[in-house]
Protein backbone atom coordinates (compact mmCIF):
# COMPACT_ATOMS: atom_id res chain seq x y z
CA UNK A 1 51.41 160.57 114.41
CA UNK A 2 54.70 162.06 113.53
CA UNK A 3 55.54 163.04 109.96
CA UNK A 4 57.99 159.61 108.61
CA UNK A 5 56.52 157.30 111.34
CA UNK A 6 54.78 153.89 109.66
CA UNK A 7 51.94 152.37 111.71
CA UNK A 8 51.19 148.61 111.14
CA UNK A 9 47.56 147.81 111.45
CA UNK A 10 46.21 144.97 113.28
CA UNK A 11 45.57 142.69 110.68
CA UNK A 12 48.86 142.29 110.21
CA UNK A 13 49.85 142.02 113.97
CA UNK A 14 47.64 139.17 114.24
CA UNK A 15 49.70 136.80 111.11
CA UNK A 16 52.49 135.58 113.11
CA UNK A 17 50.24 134.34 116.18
CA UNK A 18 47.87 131.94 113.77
CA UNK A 19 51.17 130.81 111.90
CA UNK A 20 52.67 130.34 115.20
CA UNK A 21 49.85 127.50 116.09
CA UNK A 22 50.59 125.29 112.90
CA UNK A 23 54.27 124.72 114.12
CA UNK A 24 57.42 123.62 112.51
CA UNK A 25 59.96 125.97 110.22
CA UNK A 26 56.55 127.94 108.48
CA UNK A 27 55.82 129.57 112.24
CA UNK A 28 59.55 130.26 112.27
CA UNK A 29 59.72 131.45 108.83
CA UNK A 30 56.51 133.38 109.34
CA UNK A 31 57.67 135.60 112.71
CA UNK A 32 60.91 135.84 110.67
CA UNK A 33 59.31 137.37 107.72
CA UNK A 34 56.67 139.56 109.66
CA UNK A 35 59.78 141.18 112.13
CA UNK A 36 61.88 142.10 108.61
CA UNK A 37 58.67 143.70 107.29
CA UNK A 38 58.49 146.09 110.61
CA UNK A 39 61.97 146.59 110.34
CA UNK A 40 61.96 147.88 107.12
CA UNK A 41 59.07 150.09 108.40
CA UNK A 42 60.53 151.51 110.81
CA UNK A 43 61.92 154.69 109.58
CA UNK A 44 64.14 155.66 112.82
CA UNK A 45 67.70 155.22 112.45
CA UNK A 46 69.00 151.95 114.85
CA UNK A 47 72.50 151.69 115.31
CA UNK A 48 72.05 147.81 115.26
CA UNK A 49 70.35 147.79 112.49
CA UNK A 50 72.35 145.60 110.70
CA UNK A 51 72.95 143.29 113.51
CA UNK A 52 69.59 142.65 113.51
CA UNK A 53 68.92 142.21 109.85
CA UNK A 54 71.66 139.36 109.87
CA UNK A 55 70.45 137.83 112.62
CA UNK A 56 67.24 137.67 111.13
CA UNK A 57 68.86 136.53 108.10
CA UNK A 58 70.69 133.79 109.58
CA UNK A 59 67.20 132.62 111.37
CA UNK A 60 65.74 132.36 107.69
CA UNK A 61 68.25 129.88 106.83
CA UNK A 62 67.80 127.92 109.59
CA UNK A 63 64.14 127.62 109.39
CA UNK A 64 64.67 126.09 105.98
CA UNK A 65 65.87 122.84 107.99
CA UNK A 66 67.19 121.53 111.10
CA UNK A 67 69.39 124.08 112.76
CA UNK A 68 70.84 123.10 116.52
CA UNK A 69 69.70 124.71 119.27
CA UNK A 70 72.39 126.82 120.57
CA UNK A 71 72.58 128.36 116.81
CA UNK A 72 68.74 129.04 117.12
CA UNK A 73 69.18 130.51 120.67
CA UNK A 74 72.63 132.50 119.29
CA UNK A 75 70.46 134.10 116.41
CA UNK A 76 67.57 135.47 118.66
CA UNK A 77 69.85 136.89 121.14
CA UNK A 78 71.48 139.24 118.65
CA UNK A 79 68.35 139.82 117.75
CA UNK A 80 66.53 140.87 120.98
CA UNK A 81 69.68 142.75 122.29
CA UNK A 82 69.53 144.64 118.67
CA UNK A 83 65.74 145.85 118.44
CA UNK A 84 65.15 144.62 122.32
CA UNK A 85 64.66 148.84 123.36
CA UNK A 86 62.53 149.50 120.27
CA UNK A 87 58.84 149.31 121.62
CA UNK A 88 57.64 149.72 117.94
CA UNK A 89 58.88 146.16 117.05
CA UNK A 90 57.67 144.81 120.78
CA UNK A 91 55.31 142.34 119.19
CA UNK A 92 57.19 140.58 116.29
CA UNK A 93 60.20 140.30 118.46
CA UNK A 94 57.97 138.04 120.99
CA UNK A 95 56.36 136.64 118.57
CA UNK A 96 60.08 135.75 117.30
CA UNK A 97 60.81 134.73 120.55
CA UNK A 98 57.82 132.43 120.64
CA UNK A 99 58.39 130.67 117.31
CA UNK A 100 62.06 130.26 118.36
CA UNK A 101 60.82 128.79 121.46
CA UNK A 102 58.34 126.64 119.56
CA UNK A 103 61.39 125.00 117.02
CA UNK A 104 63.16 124.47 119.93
CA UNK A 105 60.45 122.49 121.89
CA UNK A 106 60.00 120.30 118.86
């Protein structure tokens, strides 16, 4: 472990994949929430950073109702091509990805 390096533990890991199954905006909202608490974790510095955290942001928002498709699919990509390289967030991002998937499929 390296001195300013945060470690999430399983338990939390696994939060996103059982809200995931329920469906709707709450699996949405849940990856959303779970991917801004790693962020925040992660001490490095990103030079997207903020990219990502309005992207997120703007996924949030949309999760509250009935956002179209290509907005959905906009938000992600900024995203992914923010925090895609960062192997720390791997997880959350696909199970972003998934949940984005999921909303869309409905």
């Amino acid at each position: 472990m390296v001195v300013g390096e945060t470690h999430v533990v399983d338990a939390d890991r696994s939060e996103t994949v059982v809200g995931a199954v329920t469906g709707g905006g709450a699996a949405l909202r849940a990856a959303v929430s779970r991917l801004e608490r790693e962020l925040a974790a992660y001490g490095r510095a990103l030079p997207d950073r903020g990219v990502a955290e309005d992207g997120l942001a703007e996924l949030a928002r949309q999760a509250t109702g009935a956002p179209a498709p290509e907005q959905l699919r906009h938000s992600l990509l900024l995203v992914a091509a923010a925090l895609g390289s960062v192997s720390a967030l791997r997880v959350p991002l696909a199970a972003l990805r998934e949940a984005v998937e999921q909303q869309l499929a409905r």
